[in-house]
C-alpha atoms as a PDB file:
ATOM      1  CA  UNK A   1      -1.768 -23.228  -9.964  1.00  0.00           C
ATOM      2  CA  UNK A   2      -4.944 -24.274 -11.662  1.00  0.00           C
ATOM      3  CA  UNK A   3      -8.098 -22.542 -11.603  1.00  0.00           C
ATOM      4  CA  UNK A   4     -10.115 -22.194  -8.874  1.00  0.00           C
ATOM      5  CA  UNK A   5     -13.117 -21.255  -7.035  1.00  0.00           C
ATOM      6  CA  UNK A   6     -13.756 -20.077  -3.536  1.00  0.00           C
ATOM      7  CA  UNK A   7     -17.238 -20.098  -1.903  1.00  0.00           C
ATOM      8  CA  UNK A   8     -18.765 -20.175   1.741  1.00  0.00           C
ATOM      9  CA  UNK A   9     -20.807 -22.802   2.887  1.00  0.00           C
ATOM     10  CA  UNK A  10     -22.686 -23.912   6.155  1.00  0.00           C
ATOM     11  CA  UNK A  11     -19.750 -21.644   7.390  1.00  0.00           C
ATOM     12  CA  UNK A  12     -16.766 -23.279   5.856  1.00  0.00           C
ATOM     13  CA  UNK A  13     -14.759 -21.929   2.985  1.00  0.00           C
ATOM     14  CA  UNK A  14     -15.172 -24.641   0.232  1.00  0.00           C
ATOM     15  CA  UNK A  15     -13.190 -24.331  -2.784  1.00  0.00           C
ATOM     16  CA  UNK A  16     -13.926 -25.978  -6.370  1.00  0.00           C
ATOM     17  CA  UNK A  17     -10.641 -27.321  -8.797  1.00  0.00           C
ATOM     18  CA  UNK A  18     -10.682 -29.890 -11.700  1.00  0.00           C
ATOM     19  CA  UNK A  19     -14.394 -30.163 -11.392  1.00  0.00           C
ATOM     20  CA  UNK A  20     -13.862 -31.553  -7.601  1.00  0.00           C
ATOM     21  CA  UNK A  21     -15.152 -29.625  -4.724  1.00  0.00           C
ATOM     22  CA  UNK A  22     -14.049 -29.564  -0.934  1.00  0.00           C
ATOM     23  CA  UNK A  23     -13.527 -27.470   2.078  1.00  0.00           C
ATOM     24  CA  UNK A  24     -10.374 -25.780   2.288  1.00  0.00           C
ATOM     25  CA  UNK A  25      -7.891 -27.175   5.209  1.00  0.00           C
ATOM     26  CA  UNK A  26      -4.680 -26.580   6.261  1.00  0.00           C
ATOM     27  CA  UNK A  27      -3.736 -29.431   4.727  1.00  0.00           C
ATOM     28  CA  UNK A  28      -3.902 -27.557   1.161  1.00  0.00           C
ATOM     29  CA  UNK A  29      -0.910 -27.016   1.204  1.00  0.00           C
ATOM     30  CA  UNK A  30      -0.501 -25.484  -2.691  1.00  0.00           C
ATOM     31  CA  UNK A  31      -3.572 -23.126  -2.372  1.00  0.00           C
ATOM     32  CA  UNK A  32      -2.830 -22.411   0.839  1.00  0.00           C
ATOM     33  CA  UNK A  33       1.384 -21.714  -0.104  1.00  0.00           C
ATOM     34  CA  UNK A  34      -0.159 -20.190  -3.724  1.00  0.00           C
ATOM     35  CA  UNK A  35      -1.861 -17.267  -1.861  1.00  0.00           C
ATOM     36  CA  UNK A  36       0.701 -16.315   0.443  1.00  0.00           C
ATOM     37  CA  UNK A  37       3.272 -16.110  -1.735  1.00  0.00           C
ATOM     38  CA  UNK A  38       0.907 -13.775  -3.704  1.00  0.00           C
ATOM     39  CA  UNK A  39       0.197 -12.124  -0.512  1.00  0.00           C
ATOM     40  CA  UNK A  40       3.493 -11.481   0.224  1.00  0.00           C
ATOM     41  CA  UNK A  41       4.803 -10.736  -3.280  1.00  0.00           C
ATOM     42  CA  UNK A  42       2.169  -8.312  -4.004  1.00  0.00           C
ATOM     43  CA  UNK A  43      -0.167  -7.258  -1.073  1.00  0.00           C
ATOM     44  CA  UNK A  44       2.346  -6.961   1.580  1.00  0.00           C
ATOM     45  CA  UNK A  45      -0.271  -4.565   3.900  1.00  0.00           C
ATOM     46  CA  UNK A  46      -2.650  -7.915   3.537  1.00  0.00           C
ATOM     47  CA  UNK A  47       0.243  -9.751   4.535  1.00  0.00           C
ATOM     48  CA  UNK A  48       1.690  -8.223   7.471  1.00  0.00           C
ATOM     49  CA  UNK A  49      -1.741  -7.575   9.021  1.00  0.00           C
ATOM     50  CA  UNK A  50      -2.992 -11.134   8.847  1.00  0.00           C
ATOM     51  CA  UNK A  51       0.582 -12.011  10.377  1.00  0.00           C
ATOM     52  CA  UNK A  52      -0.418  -9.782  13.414  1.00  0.00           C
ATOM     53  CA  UNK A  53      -4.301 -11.389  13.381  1.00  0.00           C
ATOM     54  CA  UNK A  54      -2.919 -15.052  13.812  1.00  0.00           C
ATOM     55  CA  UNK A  55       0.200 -14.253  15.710  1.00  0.00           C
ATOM     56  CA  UNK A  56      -0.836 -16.957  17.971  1.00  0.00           C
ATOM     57  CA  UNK A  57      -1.263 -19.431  15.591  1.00  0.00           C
ATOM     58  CA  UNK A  58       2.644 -18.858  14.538  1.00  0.00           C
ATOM     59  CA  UNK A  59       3.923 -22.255  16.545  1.00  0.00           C
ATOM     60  CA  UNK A  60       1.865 -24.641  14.316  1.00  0.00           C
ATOM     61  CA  UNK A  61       2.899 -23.151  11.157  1.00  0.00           C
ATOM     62  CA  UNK A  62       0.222 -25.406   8.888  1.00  0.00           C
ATOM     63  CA  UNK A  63      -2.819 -24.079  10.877  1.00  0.00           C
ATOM     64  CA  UNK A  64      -0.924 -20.345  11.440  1.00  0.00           C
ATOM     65  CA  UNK A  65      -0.556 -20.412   7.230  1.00  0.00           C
ATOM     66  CA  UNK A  66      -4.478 -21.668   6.639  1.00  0.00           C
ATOM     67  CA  UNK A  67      -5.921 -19.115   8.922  1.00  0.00           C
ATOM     68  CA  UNK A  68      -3.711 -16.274   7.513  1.00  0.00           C
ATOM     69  CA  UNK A  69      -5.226 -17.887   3.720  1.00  0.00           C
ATOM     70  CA  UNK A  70      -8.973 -18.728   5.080  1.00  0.00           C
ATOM     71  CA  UNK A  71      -9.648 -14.725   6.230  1.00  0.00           C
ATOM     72  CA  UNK A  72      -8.049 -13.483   3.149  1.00  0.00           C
ATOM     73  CA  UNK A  73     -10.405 -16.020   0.894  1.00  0.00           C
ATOM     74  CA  UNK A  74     -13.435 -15.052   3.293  1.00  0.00           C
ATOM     75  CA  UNK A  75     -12.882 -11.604   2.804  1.00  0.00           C
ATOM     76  CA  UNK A  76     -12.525 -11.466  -0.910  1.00  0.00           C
ATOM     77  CA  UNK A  77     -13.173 -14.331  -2.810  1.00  0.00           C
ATOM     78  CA  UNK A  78     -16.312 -15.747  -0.669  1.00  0.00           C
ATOM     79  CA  UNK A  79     -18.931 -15.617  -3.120  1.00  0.00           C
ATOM     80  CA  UNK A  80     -19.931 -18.171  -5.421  1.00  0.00           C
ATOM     81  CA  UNK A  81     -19.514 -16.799  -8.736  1.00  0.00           C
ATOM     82  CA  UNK A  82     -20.115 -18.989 -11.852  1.00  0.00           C
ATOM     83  CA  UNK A  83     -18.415 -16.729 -14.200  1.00  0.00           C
ATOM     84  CA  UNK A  84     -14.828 -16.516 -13.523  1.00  0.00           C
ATOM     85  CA  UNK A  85     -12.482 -18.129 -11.299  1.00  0.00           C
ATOM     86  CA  UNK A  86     -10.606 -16.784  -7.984  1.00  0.00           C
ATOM     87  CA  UNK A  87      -7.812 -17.960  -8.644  1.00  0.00           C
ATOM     88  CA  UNK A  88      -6.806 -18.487 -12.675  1.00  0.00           C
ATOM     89  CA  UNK A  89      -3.593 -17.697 -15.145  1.00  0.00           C
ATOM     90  CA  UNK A  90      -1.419 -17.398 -11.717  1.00  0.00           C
ATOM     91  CA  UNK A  91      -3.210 -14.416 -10.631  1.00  0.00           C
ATOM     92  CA  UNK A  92      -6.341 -13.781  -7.984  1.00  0.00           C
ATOM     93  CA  UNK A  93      -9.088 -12.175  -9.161  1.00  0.00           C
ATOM     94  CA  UNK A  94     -10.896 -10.118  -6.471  1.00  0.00           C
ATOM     95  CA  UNK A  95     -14.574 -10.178  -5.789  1.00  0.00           C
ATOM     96  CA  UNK A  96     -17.011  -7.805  -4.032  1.00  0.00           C
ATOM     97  CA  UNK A  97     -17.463  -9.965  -1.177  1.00  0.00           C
ATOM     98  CA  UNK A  98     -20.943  -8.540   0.721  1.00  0.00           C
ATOM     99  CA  UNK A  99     -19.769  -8.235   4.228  1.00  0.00           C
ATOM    100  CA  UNK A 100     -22.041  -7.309   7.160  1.00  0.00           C
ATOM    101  CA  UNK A 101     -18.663  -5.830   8.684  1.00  0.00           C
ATOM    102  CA  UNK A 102     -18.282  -3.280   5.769  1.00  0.00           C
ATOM    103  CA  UNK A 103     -17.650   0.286   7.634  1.00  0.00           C
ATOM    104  CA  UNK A 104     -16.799  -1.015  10.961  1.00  0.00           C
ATOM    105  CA  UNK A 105     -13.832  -3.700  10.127  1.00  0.00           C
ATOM    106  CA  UNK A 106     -10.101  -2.944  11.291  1.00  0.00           C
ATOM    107  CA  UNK A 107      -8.992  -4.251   7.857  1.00  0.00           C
ATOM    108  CA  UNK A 108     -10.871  -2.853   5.668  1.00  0.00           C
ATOM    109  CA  UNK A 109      -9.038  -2.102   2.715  1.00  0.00           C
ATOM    110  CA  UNK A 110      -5.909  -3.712   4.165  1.00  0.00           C
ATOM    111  CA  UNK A 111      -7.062  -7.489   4.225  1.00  0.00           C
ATOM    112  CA  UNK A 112     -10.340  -6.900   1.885  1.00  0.00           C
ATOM    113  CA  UNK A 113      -9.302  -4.872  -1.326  1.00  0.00           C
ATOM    114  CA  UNK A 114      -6.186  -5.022  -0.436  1.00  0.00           C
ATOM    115  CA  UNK A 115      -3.730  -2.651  -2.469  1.00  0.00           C
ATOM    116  CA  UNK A 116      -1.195  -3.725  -4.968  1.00  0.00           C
ATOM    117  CA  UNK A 117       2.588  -2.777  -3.990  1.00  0.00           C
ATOM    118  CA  UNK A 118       5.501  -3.702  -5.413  1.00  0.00           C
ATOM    119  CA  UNK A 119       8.820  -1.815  -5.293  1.00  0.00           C
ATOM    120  CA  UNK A 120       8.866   0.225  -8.747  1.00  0.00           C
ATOM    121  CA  UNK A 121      10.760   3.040  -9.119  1.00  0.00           C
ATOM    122  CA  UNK A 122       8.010   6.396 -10.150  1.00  0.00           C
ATOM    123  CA  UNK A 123       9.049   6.476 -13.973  1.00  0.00           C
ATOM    124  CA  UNK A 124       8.634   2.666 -13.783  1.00  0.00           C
ATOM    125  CA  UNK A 125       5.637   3.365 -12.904  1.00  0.00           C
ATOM    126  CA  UNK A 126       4.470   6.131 -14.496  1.00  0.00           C
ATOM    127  CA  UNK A 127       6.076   4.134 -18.172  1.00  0.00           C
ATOM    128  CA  UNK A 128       4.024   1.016 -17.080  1.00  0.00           C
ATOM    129  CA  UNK A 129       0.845   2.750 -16.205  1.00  0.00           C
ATOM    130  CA  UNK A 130       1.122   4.450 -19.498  1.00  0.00           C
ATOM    131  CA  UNK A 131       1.668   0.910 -21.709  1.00  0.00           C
ATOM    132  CA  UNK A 132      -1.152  -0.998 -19.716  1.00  0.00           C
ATOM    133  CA  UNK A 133      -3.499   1.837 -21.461  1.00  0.00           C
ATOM    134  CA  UNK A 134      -2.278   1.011 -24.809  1.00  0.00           C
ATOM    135  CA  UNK A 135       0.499   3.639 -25.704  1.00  0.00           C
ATOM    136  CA  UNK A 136       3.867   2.353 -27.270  1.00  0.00           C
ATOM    137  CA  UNK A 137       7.124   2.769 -26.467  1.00  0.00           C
ATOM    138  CA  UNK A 138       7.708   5.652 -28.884  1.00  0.00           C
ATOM    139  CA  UNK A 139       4.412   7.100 -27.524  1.00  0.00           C
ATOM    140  CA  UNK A 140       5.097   6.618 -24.318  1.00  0.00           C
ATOM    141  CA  UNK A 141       8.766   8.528 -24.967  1.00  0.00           C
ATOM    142  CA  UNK A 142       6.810  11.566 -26.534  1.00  0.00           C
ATOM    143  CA  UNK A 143       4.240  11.714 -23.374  1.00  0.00           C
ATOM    144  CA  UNK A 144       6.825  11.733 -21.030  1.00  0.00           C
ATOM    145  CA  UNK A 145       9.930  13.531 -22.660  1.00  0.00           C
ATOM    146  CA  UNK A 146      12.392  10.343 -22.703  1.00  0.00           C
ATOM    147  CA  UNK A 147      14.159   8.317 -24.997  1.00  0.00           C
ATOM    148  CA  UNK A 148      12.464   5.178 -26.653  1.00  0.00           C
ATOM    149  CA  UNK A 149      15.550   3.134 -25.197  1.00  0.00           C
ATOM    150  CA  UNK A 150      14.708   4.454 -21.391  1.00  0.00           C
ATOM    151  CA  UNK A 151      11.304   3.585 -21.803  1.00  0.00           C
ATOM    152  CA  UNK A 152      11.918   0.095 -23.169  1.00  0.00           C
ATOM    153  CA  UNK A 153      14.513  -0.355 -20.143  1.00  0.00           C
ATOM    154  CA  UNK A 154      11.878   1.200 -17.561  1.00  0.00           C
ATOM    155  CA  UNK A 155       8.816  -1.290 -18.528  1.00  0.00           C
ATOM    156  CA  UNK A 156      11.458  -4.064 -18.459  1.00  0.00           C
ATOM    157  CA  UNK A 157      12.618  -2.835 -15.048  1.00  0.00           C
ATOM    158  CA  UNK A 158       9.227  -2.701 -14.010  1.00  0.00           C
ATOM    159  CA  UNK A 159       7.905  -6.428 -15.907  1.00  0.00           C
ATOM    160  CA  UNK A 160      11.502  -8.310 -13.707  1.00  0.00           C
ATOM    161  CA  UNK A 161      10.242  -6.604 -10.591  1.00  0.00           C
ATOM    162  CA  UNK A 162       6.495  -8.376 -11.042  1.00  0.00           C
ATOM    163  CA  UNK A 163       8.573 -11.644 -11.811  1.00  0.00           C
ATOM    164  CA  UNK A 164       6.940 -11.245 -15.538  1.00  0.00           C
ATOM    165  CA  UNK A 165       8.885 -12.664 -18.783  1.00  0.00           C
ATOM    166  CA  UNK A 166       6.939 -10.393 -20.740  1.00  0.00           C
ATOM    167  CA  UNK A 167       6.376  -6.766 -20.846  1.00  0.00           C
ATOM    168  CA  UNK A 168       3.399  -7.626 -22.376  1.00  0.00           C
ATOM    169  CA  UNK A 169       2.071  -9.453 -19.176  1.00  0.00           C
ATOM    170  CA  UNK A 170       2.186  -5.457 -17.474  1.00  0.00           C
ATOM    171  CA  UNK A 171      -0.931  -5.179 -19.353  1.00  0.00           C
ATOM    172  CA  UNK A 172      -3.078  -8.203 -17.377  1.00  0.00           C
ATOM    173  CA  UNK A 173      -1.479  -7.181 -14.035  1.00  0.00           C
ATOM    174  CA  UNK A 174      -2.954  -4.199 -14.404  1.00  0.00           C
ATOM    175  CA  UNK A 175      -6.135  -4.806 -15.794  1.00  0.00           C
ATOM    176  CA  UNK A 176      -6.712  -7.514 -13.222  1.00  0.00           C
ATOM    177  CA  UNK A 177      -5.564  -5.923 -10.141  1.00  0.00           C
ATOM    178  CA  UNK A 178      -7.086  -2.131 -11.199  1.00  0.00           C
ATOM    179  CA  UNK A 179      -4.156  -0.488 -11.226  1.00  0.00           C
ATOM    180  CA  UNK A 180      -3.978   3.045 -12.598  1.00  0.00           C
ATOM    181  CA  UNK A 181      -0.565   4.102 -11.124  1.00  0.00           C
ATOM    182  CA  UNK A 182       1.697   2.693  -9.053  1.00  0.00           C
ATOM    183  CA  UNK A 183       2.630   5.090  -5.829  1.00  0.00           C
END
């Protein structure tokens, strides 16, 4: 997916991508498939609860899809931001959306912040949290009393679960998506 930005205007969520800029429809089809397969990969609370919102959408599967996407982009990616894109490298990058429901909304912290899951096993995710601060394999071993091999294995384990090639790409999912340690 290429980069992209997200913004609200005269009520409508408009988007910017190669420089063109339009309002998002249900007719965009790869943004609107790109998030909820990101949704659903990674923010399955986000997910299930915008299921439930729209449940009476779910015969026209175009518009049930786009108003699943548009609340998720309206609750945190609405802001027109200049320095980085919402969506960029495969990956959406969250903003602090000002909301005039803040404190009062049913899905707060489910639909807006959502939280990061993804089925790691806890030394997965303790050995992951660990590398995305820095600390090698052999440190990593020391620190938590295993083998350099188990380690290796356990960020591996943890990198095929995210759908990464890389161990090395542990370290952006976690920067990007604030993760300290996975529960």
């Amino acid at each position: 997916m290429e980069a992209v930005e997200f913004y609200l205007w005269d009520g409508s969520v408009r988007y910017r991508l190669n420089g063109e800029e339009r309002t998002l429809t249900e007719k965009d089809r790869e943004i609107v498939e790109f998030v909820l397969a990101q949704l659903r990969r990674f923010f399955p609370d986000a997910y299930q609860a915008l299921s439930e919102e729209f449940t009476l959408s779910e015969r026209n599967k175009w518009w049930y899809d786009f108003k699943r996407v548009e609340m998720f982009i309206r609750c945190n990616f609405s802001e027109h931001d200049t320095l980085s894109f919402d969506i960029q490298d495969g990956m959406l990058h969250f903003e602090d959306v000002k909301c005039p429901l803040k404190g009062v909304c049913r899905h707060e912290g489910i639909v807006c912040k959502p939280k990061f899951k993804v089925p790691v096993s806890k030394e997965e995710s303790r050995a992951a949290a660990l590398y995305s601060k820095g600390l090698t394999a052999n440190e990593i071993a020391k620190v938590l009393g295993k083998g350099v091999k188990t380690v290796k294995n356990q960020l591996g384990s943890a990198a095929k679960h995210l759908g990464l090639s890389r161990t090395r790409d542990l370290i952006k999912i976690f920067s990007v998506y604030n993760i300290t340690l996975w529960e």
